[in-house]
PDB file of N, CA and C in Angstrom:
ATOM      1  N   UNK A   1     -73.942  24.525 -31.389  1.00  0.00           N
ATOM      2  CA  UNK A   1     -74.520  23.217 -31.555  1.00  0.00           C
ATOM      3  C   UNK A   1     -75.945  23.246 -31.008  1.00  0.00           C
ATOM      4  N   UNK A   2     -76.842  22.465 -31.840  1.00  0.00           N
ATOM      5  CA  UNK A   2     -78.522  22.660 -31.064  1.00  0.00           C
ATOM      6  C   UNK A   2     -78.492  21.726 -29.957  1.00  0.00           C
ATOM      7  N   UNK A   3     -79.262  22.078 -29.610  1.00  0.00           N
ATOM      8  CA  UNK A   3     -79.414  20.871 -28.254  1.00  0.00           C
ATOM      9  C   UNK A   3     -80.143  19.724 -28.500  1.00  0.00           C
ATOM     10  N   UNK A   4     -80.105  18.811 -28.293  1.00  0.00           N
ATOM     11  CA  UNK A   4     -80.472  17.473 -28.251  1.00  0.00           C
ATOM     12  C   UNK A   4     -81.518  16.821 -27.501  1.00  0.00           C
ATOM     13  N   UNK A   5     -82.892  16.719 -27.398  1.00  0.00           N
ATOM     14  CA  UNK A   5     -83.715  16.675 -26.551  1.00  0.00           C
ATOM     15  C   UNK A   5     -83.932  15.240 -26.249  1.00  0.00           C
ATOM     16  N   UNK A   6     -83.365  14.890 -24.877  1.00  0.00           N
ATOM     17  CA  UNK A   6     -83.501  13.759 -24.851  1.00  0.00           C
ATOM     18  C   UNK A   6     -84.424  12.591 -23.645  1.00  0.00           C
ATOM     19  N   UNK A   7     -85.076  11.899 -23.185  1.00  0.00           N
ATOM     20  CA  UNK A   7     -85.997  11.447 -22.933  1.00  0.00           C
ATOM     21  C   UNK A   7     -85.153  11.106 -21.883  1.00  0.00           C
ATOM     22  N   UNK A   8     -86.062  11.922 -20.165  1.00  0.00           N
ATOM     23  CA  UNK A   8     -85.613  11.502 -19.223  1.00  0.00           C
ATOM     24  C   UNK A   8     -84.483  10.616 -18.664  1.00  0.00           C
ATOM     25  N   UNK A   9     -84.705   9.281 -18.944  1.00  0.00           N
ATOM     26  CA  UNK A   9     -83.968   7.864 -18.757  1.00  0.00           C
ATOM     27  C   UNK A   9     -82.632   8.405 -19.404  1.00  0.00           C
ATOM     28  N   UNK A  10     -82.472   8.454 -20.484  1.00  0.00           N
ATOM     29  CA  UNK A  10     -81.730   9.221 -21.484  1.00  0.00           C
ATOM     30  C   UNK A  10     -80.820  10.268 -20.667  1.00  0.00           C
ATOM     31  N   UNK A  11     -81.249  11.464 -20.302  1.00  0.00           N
ATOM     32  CA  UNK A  11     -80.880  12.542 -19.376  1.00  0.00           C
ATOM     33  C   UNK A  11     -80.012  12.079 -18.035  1.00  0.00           C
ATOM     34  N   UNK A  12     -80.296  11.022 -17.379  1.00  0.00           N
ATOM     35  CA  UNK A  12     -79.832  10.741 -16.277  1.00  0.00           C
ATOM     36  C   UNK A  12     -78.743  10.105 -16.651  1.00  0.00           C
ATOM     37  N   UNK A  13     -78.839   8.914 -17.656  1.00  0.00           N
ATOM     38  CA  UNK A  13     -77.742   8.160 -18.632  1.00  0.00           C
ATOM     39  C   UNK A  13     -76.693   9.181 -18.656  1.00  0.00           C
ATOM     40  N   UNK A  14     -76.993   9.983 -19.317  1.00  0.00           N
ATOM     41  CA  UNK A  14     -75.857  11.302 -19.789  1.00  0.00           C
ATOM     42  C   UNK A  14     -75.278  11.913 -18.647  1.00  0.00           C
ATOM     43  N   UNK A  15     -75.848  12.392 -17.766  1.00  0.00           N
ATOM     44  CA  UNK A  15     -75.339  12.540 -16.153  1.00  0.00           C
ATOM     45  C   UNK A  15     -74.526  11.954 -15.723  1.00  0.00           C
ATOM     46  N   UNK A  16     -75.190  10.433 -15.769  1.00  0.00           N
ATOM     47  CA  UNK A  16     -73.880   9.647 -15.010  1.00  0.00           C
ATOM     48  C   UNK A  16     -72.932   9.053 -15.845  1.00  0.00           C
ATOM     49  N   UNK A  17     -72.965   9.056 -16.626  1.00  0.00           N
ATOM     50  CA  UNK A  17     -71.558   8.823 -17.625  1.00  0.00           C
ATOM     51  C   UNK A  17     -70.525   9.805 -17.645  1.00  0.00           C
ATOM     52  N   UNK A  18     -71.313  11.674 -17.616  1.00  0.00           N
ATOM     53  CA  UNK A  18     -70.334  12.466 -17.531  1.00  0.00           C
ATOM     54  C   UNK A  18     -69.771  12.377 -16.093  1.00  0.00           C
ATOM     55  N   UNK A  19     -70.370  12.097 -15.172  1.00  0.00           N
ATOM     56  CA  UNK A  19     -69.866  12.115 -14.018  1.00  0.00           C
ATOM     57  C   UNK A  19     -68.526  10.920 -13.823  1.00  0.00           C
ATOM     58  N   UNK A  20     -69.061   9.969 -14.286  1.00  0.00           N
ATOM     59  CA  UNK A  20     -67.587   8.881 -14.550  1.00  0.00           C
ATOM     60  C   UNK A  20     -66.528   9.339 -15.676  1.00  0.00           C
ATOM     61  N   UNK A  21     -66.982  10.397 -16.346  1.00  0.00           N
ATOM     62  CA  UNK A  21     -65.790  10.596 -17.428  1.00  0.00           C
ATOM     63  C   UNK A  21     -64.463  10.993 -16.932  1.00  0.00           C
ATOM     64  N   UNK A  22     -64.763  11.752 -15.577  1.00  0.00           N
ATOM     65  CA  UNK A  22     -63.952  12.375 -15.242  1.00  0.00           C
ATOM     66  C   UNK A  22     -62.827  11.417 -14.447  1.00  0.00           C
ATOM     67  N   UNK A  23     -61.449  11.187 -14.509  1.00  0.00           N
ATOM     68  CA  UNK A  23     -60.957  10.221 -13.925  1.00  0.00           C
ATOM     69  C   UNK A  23     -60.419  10.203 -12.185  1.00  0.00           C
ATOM     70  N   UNK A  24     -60.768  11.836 -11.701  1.00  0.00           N
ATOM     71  CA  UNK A  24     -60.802  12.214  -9.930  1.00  0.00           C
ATOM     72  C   UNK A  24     -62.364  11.001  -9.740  1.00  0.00           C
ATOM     73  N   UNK A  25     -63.409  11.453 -10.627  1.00  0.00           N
ATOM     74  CA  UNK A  25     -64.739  11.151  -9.744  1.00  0.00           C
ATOM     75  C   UNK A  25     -64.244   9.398 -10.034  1.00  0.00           C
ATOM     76  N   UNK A  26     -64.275   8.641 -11.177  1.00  0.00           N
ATOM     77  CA  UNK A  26     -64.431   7.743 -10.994  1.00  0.00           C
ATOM     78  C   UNK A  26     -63.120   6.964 -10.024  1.00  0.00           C
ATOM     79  N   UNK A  27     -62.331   7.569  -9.629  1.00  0.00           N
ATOM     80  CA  UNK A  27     -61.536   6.936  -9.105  1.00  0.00           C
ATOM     81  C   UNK A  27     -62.139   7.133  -7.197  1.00  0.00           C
ATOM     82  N   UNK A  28     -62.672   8.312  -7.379  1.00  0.00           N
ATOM     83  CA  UNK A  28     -63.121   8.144  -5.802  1.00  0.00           C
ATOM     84  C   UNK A  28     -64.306   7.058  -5.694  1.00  0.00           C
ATOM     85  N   UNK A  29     -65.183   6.945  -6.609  1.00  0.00           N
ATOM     86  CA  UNK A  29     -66.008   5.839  -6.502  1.00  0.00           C
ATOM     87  C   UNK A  29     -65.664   4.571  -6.626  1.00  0.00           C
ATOM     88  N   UNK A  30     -63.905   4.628  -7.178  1.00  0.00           N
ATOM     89  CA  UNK A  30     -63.579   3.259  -6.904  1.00  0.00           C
ATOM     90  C   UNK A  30     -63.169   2.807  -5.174  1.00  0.00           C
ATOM     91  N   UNK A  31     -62.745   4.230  -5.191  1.00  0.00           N
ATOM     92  CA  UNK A  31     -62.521   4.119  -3.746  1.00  0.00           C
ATOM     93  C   UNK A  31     -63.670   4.008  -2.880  1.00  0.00           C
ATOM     94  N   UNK A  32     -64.800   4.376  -2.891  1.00  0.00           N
ATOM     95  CA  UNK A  32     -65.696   4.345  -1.955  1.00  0.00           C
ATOM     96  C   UNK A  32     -66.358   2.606  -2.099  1.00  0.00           C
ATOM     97  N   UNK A  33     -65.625   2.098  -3.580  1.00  0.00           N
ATOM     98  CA  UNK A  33     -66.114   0.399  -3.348  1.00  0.00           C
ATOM     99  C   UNK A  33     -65.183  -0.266  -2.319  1.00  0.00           C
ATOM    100  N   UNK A  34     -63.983   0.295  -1.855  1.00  0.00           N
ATOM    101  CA  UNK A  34     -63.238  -0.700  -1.273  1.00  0.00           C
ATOM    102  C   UNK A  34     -63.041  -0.129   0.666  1.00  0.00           C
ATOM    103  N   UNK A  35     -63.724   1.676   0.532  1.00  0.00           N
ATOM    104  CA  UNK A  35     -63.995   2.210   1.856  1.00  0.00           C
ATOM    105  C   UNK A  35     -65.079   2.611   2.067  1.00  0.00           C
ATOM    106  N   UNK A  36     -66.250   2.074   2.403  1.00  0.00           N
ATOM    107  CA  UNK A  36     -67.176   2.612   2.288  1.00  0.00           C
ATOM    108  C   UNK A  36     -67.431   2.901   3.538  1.00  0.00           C
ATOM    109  N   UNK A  37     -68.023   3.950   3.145  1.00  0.00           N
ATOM    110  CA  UNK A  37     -68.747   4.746   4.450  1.00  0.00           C
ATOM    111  C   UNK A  37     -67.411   5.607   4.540  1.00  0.00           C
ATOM    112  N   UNK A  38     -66.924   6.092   4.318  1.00  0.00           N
ATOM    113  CA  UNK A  38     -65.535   7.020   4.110  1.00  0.00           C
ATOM    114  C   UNK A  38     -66.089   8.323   4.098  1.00  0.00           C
ATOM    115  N   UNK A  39     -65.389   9.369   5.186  1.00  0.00           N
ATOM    116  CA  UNK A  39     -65.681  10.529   5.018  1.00  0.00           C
ATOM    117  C   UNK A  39     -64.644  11.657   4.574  1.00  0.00           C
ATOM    118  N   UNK A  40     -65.416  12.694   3.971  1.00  0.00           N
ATOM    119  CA  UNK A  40     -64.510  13.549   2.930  1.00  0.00           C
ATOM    120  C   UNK A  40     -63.028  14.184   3.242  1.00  0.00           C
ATOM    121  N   UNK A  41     -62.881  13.764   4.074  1.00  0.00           N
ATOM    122  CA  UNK A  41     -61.221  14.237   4.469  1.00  0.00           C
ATOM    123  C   UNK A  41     -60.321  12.927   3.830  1.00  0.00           C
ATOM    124  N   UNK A  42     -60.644  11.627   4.139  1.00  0.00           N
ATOM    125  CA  UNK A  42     -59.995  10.345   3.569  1.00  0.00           C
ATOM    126  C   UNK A  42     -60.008  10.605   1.811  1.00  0.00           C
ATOM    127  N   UNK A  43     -60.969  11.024   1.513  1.00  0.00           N
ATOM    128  CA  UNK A  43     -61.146  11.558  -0.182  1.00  0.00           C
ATOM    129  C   UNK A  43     -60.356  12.501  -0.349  1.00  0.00           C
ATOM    130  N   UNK A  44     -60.064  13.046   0.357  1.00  0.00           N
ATOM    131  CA  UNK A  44     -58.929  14.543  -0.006  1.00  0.00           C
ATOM    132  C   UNK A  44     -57.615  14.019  -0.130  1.00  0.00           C
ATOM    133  N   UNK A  45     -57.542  13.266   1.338  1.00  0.00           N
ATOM    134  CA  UNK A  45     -55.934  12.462   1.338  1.00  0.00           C
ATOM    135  C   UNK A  45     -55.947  11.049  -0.130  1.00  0.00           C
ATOM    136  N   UNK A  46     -56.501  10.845  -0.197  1.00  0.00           N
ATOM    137  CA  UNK A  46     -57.017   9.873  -1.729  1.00  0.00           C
ATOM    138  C   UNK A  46     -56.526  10.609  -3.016  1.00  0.00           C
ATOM    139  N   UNK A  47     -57.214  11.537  -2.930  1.00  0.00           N
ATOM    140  CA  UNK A  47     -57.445  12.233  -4.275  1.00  0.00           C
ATOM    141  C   UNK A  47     -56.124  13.559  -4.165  1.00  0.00           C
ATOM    142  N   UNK A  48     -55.563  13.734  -3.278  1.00  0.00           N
ATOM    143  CA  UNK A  48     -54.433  14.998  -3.470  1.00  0.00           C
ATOM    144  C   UNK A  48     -54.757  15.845  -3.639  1.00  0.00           C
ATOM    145  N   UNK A  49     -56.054  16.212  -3.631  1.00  0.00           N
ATOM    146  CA  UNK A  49     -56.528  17.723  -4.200  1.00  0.00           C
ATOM    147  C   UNK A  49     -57.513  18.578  -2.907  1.00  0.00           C
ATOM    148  N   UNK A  50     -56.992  19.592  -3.509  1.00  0.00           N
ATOM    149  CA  UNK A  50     -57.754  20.519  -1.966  1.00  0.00           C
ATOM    150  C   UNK A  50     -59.105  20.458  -1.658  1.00  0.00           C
ATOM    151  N   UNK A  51     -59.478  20.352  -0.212  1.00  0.00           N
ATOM    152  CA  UNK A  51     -60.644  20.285  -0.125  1.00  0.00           C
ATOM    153  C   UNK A  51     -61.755  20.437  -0.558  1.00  0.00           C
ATOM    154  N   UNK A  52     -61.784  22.029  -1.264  1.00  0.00           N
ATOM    155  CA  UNK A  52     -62.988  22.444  -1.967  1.00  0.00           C
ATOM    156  C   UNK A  52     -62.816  21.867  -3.632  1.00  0.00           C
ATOM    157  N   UNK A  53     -61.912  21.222  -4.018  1.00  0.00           N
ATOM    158  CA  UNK A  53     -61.925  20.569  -5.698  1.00  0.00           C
ATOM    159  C   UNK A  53     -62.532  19.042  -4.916  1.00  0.00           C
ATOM    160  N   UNK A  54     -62.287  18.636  -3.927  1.00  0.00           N
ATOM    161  CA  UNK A  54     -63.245  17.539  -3.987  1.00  0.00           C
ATOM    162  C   UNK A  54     -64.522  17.618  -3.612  1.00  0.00           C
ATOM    163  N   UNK A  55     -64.534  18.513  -3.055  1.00  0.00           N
ATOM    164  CA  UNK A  55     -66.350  18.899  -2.315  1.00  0.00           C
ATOM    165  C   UNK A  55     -67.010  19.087  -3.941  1.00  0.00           C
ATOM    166  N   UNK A  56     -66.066  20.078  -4.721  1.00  0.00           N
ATOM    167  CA  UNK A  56     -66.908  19.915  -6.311  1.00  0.00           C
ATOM    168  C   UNK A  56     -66.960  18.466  -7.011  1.00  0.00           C
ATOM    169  N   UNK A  57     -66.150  17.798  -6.801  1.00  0.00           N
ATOM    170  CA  UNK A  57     -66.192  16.533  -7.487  1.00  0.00           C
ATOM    171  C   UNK A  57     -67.237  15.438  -6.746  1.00  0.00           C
ATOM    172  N   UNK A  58     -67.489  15.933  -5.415  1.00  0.00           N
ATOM    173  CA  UNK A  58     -68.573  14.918  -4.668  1.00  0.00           C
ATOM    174  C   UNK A  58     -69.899  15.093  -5.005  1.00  0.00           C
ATOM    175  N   UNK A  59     -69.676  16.726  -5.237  1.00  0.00           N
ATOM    176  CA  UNK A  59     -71.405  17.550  -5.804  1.00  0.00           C
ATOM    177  C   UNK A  59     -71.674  16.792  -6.861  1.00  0.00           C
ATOM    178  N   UNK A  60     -70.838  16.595  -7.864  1.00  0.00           N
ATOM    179  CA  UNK A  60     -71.102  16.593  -8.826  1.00  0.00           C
ATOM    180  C   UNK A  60     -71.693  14.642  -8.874  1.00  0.00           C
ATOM    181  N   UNK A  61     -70.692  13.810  -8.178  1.00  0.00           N
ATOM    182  CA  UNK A  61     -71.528  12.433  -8.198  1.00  0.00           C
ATOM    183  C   UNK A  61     -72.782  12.175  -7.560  1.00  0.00           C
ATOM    184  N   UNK A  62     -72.850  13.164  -6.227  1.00  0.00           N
ATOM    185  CA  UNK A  62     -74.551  13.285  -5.594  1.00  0.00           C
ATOM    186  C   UNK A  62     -75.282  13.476  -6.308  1.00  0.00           C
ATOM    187  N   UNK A  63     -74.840  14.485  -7.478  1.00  0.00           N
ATOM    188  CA  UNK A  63     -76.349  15.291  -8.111  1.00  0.00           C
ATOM    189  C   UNK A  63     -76.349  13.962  -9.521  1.00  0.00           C
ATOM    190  N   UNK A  64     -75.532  13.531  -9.495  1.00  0.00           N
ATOM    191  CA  UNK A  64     -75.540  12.637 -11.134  1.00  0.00           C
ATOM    192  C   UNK A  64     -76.615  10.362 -10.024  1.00  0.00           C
ATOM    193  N   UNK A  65     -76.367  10.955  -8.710  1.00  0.00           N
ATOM    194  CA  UNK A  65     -77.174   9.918  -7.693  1.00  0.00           C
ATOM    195  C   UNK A  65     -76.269   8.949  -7.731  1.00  0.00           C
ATOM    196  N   UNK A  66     -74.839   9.112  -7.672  1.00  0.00           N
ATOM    197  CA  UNK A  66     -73.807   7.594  -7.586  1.00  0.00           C
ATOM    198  C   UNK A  66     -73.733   7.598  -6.043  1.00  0.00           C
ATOM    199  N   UNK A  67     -73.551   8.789  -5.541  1.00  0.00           N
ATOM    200  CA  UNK A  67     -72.762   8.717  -4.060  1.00  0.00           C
ATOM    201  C   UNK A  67     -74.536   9.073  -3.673  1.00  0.00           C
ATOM    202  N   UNK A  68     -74.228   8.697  -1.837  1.00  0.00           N
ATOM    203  CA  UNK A  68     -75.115   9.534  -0.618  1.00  0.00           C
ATOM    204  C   UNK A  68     -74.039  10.253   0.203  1.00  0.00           C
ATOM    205  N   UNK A  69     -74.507  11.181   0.919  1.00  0.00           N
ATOM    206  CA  UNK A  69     -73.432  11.936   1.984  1.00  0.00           C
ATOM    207  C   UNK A  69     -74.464  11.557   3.625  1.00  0.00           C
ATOM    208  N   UNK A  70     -74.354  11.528   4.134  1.00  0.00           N
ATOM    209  CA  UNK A  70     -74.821  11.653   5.607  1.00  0.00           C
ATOM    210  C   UNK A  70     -73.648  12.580   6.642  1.00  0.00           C
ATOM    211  N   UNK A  71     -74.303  13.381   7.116  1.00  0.00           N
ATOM    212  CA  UNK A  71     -73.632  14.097   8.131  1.00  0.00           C
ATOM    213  C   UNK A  71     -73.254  13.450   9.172  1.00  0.00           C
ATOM    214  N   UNK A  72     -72.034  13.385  10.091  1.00  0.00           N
ATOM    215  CA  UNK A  72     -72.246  12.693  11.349  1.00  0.00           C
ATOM    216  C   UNK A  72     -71.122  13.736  12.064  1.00  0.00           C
ATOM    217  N   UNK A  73     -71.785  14.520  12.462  1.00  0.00           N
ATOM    218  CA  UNK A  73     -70.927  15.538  13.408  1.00  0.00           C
ATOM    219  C   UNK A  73     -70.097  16.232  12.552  1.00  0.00           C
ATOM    220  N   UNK A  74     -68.771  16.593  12.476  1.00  0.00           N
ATOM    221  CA  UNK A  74     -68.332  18.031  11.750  1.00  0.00           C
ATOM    222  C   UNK A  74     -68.347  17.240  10.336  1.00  0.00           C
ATOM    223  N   UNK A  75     -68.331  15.834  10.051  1.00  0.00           N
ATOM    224  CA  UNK A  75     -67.522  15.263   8.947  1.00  0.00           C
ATOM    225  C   UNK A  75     -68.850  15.037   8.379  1.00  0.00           C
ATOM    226  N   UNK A  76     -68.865  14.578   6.626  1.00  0.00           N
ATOM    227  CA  UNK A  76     -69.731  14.008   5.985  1.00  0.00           C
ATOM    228  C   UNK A  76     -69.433  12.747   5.723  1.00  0.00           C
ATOM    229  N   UNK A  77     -69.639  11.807   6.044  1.00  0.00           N
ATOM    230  CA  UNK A  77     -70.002  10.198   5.541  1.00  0.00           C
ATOM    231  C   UNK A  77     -70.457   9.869   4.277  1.00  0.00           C
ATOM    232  N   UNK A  78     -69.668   9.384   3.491  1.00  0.00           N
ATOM    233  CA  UNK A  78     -70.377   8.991   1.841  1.00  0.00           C
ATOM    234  C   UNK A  78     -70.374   7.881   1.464  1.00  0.00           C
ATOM    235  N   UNK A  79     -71.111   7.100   1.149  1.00  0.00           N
ATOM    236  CA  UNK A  79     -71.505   6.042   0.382  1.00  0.00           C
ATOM    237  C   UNK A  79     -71.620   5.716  -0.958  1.00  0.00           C
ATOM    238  N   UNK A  80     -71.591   4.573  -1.496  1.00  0.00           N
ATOM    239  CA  UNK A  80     -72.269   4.039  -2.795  1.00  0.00           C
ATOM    240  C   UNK A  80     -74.069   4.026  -2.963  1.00  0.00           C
ATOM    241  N   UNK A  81     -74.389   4.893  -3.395  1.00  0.00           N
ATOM    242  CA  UNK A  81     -76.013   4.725  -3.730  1.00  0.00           C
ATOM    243  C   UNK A  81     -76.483   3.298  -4.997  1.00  0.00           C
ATOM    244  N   UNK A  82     -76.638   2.001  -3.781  1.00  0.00           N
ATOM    245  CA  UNK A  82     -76.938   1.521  -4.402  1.00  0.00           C
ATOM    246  C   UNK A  82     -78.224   1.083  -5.179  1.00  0.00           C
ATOM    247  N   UNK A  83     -79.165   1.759  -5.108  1.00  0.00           N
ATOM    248  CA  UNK A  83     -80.437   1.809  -6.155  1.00  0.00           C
ATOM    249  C   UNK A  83     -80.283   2.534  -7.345  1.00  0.00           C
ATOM    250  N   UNK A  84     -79.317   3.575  -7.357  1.00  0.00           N
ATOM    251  CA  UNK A  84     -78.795   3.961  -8.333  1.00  0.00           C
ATOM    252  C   UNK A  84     -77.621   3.740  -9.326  1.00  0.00           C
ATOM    253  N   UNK A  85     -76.863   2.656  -8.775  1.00  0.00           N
ATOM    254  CA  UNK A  85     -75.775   1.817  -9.512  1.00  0.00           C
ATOM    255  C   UNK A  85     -76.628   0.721 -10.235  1.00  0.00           C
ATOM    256  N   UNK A  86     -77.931  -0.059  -9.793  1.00  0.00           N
ATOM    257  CA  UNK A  86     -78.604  -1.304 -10.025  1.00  0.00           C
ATOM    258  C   UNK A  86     -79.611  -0.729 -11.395  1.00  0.00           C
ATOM    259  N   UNK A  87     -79.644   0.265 -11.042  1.00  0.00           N
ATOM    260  CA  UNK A  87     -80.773   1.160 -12.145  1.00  0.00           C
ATOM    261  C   UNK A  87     -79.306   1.540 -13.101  1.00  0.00           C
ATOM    262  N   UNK A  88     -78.583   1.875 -13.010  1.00  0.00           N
ATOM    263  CA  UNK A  88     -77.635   2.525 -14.377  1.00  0.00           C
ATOM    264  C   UNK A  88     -76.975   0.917 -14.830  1.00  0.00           C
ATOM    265  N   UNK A  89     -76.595   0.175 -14.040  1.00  0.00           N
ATOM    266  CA  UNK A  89     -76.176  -1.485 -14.543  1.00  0.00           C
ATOM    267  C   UNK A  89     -77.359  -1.997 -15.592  1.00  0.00           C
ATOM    268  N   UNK A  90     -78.655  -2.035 -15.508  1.00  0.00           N
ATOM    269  CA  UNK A  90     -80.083  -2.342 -15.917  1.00  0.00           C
ATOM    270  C   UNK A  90     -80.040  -1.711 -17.645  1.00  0.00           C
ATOM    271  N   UNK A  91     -79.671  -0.185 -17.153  1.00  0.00           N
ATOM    272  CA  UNK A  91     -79.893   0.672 -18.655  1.00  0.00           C
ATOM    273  C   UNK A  91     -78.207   0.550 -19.340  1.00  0.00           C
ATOM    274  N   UNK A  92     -77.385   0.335 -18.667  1.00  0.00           N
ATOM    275  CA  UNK A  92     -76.216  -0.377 -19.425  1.00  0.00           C
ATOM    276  C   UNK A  92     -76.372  -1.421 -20.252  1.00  0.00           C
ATOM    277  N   UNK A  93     -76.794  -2.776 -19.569  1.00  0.00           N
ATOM    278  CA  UNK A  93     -76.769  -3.582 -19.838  1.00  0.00           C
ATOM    279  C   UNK A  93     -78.119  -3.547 -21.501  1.00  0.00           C
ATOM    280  N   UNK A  94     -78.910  -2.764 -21.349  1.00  0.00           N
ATOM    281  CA  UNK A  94     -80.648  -2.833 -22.067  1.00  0.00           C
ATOM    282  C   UNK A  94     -79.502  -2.213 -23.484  1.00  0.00           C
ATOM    283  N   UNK A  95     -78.586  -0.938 -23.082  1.00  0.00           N
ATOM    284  CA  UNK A  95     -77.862  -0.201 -24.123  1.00  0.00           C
ATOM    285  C   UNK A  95     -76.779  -1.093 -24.848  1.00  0.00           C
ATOM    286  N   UNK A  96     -76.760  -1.626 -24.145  1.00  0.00           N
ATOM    287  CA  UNK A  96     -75.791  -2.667 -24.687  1.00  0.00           C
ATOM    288  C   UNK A  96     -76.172  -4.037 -25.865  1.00  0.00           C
ATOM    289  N   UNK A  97     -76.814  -4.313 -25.509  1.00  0.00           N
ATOM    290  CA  UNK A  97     -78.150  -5.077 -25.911  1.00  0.00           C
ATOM    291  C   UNK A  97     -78.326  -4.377 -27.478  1.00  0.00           C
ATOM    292  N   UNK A  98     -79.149  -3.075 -27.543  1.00  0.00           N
ATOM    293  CA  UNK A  98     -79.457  -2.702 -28.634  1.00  0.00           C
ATOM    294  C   UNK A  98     -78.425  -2.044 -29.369  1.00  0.00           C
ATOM    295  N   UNK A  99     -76.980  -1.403 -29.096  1.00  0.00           N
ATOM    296  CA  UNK A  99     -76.089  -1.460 -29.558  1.00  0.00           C
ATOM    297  C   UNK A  99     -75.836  -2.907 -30.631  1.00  0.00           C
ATOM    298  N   UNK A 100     -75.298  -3.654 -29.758  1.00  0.00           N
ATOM    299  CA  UNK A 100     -74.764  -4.934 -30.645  1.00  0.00           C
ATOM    300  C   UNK A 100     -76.079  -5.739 -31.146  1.00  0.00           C
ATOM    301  N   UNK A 101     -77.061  -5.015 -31.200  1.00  0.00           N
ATOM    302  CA  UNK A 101     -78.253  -5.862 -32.133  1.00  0.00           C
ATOM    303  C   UNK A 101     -78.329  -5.034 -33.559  1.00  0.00           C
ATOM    304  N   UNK A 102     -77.338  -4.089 -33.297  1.00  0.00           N
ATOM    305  CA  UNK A 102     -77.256  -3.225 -34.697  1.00  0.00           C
ATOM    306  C   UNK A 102     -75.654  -3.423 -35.061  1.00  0.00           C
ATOM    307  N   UNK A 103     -75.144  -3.956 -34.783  1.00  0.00           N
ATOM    308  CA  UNK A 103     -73.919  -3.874 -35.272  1.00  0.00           C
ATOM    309  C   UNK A 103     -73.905  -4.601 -37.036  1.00  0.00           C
ATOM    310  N   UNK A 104     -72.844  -3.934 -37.976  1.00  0.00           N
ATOM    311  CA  UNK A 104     -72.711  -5.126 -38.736  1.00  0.00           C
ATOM    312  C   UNK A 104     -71.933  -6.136 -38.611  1.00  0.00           C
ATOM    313  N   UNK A 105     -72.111  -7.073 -39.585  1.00  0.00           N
ATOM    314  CA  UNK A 105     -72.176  -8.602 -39.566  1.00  0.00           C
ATOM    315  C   UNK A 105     -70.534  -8.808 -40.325  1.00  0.00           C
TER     316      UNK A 105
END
């Protein structure tokens, strides 16, 4: 398949959608709406899965900018990145918009 060249805004869109596709990540981000500030051992006991499958599933929402991690002594602390939920709500909402301005009638 060729690749698809797509315009920054676009690129990040695609990031974080794949990052919610997955139903471990989006379920820990549901969890981090109702524990926040939760550190990665509570995500392990959450999620049932061994430590290092969630350390990949956390990489993967840091680098897509849903979560923050902060260190606080042996444990990591994670959060909701919220400048980056307010910015993907914004281009949801704009996609949404021009979606159903093309729909037919």
């Amino acid at each position: 398949m060729k690749p698809i060249s797509l315009p920054s805004d676009d690129e990040r869109m695609v990031t974080i959608f794949k990052a919610l596709g997955n139903p471990v990540r989006y379920g820990m981000l549901r969890y981090l709406v109702e524990h926040p500030q939760c550190i990665t051992g509570d995500l392990v006991v959450f999620a049932g899965l061994a430590q290092s499958t969630v350390s990949q599933h956390l990489k993967v929402l840091r680098d897509a900018g849903l979560i923050r991690g902060e260190i606080e002594g042996p444990a990591t602390c994670y959060c909701l990145d919220e400048a980056t939920l307010s910015w993907f709500k914004a281009k949801v909402n704009q996609l949404i918009g021009q979606l159903t301005a093309g729909c037919c009638q």
